[in-house]
C-alpha atoms as a PDB file:
ATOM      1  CA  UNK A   1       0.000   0.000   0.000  1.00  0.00           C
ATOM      2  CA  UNK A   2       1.336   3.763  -0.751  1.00  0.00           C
ATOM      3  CA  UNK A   3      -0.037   7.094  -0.392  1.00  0.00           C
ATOM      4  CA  UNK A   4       0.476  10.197   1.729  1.00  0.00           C
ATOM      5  CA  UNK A   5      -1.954  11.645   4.462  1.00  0.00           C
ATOM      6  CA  UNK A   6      -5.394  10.120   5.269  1.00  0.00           C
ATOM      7  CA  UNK A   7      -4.392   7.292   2.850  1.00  0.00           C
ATOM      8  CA  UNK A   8      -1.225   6.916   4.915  1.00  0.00           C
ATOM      9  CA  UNK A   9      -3.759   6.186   8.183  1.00  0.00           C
ATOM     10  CA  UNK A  10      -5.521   3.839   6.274  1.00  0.00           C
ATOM     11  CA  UNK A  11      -2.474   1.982   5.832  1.00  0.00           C
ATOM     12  CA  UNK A  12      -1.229   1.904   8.987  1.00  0.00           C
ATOM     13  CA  UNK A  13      -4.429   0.463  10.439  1.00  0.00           C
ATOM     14  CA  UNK A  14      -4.488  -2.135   7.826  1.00  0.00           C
ATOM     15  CA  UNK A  15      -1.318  -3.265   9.707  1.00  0.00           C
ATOM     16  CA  UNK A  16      -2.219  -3.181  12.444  1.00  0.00           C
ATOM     17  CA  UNK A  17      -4.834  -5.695  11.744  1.00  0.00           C
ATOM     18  CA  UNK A  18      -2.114  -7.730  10.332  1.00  0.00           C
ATOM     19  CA  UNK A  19      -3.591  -9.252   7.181  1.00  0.00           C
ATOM     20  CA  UNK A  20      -1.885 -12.261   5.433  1.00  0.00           C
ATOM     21  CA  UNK A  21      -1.848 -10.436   2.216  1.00  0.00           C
ATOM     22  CA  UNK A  22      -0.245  -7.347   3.270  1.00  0.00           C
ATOM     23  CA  UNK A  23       3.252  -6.902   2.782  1.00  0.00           C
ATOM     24  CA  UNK A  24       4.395  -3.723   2.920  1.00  0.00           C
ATOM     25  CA  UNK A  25       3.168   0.000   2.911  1.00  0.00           C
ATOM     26  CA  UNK A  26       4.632   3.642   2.391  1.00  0.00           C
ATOM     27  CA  UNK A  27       2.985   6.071   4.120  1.00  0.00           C
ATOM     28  CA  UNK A  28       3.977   9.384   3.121  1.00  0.00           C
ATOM     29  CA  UNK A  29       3.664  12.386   5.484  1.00  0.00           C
ATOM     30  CA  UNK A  30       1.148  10.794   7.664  1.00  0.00           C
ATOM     31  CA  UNK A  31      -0.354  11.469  10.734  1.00  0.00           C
ATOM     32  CA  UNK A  32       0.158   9.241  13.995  1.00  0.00           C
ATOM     33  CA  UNK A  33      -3.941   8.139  13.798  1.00  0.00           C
ATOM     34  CA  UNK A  34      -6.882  10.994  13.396  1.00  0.00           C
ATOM     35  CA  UNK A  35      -6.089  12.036  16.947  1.00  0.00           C
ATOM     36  CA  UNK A  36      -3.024  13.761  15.686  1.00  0.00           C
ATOM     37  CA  UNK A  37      -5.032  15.435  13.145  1.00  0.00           C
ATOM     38  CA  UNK A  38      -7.393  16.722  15.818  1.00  0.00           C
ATOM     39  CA  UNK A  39      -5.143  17.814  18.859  1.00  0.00           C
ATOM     40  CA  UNK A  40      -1.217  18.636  18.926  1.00  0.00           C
ATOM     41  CA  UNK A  41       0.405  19.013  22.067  1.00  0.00           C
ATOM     42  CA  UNK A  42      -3.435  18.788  23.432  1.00  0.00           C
ATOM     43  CA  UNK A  43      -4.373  21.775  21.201  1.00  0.00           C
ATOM     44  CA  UNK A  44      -7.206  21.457  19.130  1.00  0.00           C
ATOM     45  CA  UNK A  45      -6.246  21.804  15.390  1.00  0.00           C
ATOM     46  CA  UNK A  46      -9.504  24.171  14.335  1.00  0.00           C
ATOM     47  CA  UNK A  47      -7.679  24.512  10.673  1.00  0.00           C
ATOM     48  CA  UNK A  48      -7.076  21.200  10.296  1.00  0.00           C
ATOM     49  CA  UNK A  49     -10.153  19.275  11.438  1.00  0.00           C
ATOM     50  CA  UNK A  50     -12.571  22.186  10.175  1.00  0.00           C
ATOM     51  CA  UNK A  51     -10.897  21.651   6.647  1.00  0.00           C
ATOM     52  CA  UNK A  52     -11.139  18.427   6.817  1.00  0.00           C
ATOM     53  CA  UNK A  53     -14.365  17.949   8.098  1.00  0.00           C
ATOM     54  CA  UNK A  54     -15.808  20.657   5.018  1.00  0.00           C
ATOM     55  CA  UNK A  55     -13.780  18.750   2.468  1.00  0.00           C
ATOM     56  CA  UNK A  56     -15.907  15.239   3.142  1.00  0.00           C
ATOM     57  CA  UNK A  57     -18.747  16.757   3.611  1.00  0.00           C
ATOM     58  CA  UNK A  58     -20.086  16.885   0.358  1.00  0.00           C
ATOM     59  CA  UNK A  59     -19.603  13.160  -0.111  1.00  0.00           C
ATOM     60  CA  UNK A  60     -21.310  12.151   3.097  1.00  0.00           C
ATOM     61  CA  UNK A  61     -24.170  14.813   2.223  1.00  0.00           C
ATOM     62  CA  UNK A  62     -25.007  13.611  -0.901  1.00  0.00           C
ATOM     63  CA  UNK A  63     -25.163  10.488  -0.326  1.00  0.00           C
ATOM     64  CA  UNK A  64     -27.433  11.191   2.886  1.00  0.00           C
ATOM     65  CA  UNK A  65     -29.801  13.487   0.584  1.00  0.00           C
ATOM     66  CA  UNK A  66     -29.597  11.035  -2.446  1.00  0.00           C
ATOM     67  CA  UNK A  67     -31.196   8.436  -0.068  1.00  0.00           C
ATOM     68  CA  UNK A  68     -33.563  10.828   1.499  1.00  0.00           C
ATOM     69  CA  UNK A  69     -34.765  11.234  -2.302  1.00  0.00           C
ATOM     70  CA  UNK A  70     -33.621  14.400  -2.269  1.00  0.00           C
ATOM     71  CA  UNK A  71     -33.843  16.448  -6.094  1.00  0.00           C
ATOM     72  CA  UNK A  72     -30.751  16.732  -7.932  1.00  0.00           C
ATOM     73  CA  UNK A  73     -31.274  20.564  -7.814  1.00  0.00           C
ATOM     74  CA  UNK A  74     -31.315  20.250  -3.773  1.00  0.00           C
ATOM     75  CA  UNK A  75     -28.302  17.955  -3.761  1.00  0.00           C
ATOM     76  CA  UNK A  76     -26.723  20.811  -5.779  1.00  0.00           C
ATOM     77  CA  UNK A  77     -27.234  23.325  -3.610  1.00  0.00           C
ATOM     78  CA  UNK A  78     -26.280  21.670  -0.213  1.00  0.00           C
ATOM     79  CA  UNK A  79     -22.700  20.956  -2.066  1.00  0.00           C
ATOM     80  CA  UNK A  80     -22.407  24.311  -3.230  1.00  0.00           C
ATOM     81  CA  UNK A  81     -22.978  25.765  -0.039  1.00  0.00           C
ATOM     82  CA  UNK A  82     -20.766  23.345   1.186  1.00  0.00           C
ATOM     83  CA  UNK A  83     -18.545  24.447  -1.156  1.00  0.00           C
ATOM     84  CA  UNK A  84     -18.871  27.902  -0.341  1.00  0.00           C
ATOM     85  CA  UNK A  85     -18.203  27.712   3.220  1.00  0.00           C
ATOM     86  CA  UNK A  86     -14.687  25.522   2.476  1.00  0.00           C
ATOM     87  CA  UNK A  87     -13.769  28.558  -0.046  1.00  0.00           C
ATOM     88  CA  UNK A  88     -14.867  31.256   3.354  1.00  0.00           C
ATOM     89  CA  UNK A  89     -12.505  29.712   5.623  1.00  0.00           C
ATOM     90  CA  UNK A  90      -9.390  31.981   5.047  1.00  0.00           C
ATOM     91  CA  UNK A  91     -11.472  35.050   4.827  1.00  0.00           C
ATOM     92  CA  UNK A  92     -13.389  34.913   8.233  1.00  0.00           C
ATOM     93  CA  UNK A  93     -14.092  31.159   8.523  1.00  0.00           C
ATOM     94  CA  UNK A  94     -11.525  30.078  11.108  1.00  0.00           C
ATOM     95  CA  UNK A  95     -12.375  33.437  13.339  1.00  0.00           C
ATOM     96  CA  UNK A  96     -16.222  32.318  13.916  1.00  0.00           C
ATOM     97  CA  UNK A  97     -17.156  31.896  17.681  1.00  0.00           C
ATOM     98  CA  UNK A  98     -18.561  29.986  18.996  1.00  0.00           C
ATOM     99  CA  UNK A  99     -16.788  26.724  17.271  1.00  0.00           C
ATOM    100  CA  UNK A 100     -19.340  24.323  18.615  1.00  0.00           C
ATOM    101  CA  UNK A 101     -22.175  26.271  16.993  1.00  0.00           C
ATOM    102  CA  UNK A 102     -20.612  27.969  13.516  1.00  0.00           C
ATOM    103  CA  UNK A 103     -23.222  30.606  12.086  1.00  0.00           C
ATOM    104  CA  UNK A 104     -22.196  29.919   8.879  1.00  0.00           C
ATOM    105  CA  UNK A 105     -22.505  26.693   8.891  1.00  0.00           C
ATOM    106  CA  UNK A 106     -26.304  26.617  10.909  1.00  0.00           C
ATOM    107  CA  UNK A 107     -27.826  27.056   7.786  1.00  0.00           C
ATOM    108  CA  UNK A 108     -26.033  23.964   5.926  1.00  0.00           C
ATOM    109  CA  UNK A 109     -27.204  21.986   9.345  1.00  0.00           C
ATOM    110  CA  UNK A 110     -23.312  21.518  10.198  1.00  0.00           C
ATOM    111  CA  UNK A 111     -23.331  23.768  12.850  1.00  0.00           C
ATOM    112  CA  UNK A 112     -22.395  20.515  15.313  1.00  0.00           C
ATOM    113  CA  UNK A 113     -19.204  19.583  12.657  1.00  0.00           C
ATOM    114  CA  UNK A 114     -16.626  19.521  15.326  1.00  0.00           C
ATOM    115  CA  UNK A 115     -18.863  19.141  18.473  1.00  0.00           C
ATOM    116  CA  UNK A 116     -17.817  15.315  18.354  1.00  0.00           C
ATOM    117  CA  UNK A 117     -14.211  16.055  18.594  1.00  0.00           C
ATOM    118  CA  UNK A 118     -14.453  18.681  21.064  1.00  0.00           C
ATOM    119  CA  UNK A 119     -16.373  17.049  23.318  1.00  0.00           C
ATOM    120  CA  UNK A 120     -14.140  13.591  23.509  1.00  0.00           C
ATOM    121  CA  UNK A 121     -11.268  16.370  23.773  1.00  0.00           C
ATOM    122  CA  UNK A 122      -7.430  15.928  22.728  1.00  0.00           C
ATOM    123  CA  UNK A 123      -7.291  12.789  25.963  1.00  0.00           C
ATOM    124  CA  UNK A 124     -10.341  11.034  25.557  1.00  0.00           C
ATOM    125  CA  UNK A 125      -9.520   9.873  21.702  1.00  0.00           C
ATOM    126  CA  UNK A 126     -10.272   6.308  20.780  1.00  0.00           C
ATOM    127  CA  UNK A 127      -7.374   3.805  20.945  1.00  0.00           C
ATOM    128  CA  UNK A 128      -8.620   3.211  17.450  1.00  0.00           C
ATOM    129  CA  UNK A 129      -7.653   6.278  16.385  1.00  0.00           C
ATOM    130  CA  UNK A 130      -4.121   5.977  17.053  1.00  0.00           C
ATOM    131  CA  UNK A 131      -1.351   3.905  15.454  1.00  0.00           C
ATOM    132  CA  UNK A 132      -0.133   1.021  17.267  1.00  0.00           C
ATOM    133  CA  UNK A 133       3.344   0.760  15.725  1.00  0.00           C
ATOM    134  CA  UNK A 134       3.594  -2.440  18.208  1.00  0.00           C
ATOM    135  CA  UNK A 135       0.649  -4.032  16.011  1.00  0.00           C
ATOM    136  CA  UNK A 136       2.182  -3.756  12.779  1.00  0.00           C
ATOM    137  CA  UNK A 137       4.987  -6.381  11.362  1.00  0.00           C
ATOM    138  CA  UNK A 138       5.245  -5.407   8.052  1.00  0.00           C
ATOM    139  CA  UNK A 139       7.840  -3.187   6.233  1.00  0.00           C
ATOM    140  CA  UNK A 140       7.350   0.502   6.295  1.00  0.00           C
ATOM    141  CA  UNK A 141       9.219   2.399   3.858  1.00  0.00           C
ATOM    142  CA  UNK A 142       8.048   5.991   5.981  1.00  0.00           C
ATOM    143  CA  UNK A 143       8.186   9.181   3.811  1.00  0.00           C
ATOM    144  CA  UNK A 144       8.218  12.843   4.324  1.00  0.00           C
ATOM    145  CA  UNK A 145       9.758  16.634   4.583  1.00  0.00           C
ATOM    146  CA  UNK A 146      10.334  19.102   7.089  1.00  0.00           C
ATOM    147  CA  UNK A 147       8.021  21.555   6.431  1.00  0.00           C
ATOM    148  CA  UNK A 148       4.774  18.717   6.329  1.00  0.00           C
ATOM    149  CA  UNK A 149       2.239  19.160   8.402  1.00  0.00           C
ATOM    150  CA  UNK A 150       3.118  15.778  10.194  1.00  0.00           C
ATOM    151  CA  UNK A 151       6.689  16.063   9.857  1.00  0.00           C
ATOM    152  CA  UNK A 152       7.110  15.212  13.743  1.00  0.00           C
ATOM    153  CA  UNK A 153       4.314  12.084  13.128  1.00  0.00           C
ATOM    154  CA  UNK A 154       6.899  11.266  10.097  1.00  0.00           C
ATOM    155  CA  UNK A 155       9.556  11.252  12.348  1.00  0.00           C
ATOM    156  CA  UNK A 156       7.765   9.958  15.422  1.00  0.00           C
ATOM    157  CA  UNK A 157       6.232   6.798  13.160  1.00  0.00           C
ATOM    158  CA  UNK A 158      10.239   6.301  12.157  1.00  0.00           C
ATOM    159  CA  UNK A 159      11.621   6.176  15.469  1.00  0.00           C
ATOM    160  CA  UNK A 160       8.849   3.783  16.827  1.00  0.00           C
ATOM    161  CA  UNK A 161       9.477   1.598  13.907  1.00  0.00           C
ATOM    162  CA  UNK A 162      12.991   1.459  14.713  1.00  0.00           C
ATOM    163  CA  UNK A 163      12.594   0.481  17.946  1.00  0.00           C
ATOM    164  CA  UNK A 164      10.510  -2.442  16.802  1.00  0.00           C
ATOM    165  CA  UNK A 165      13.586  -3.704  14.768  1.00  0.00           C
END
């Protein structure tokens, strides 16, 4: 398995379900599990997991609408205004209080997008969302740069494979 960022989590917790068929993977600038993408140093990452969050939403929407039976013209417009508010976030986005209830996001019925994550705060993450470099046996061929977001994950996912041998 290869690929950089989310796809980098998914491989790591493919080995750590160590499947027979799986025999090596190179994540590139990964995170150390979605908690890392959340908190850092305990610190919520708003431009991170709001990004995030925004960018999969229009996936997740439309498919929720499509089986609602929802028009193609609404389907349309939730994405766009989807859409919109990813394209907002430099402008004024990331400076709307209160984060648990976004204005501009009440009328696209996100208004609760990081609510999850904020209330399980940057301690209460589950194990599930970590990587368990003790869990995974196969070769790791670990890729990234300095100025990454994850750089100290990159580092951090090297040094605990390492140790492994």
């Amino acid at each position: 398995m290869s690929g950089g960022s989310y796809d980098g989590v998914t491989q790591w917790a493919a080995a750590m379900q160590r499947p027979p068929h799986l025999h090596a993977i190179a994540p590139l600038a990964t995170p150390g599990g979605v908690h890392n993408m959340c908190f850092r140093g305990g610190a919520f990452e708003l431009g991170v997991v709001l990004f995030w969050h925004l960018l999969t939403c229009p996936g997740v929407v439309t498919r929720e609408l499509t089986a609602a039976g929802a028009s193609a013209d609404e389907i349309g417009k939730a994405a766009h205004g989807i859409t919109a508010a990813l394209d907002r976030l430099c402008a004024d986005g990331y400076a709307e209080l209160p984060l648990r209830a976004m204005p501009s996001l009440r009328a696209l019925g996100l208004d609760d997008i990081l609510g999850y994550v904020l209330d399980l705060g940057a301690d209460n993450q589950p194990r599930e969302w970590r990587v368990a470099h003790d869990l995974v046996d196969v070769p790791s061929l670990i890729m990234g740069g300095w100025y990454d977001i994850f750089a100290q994950d990159t580092i951090d996912h090297y040094a605990a494979t390492c140790a492994r041998g």
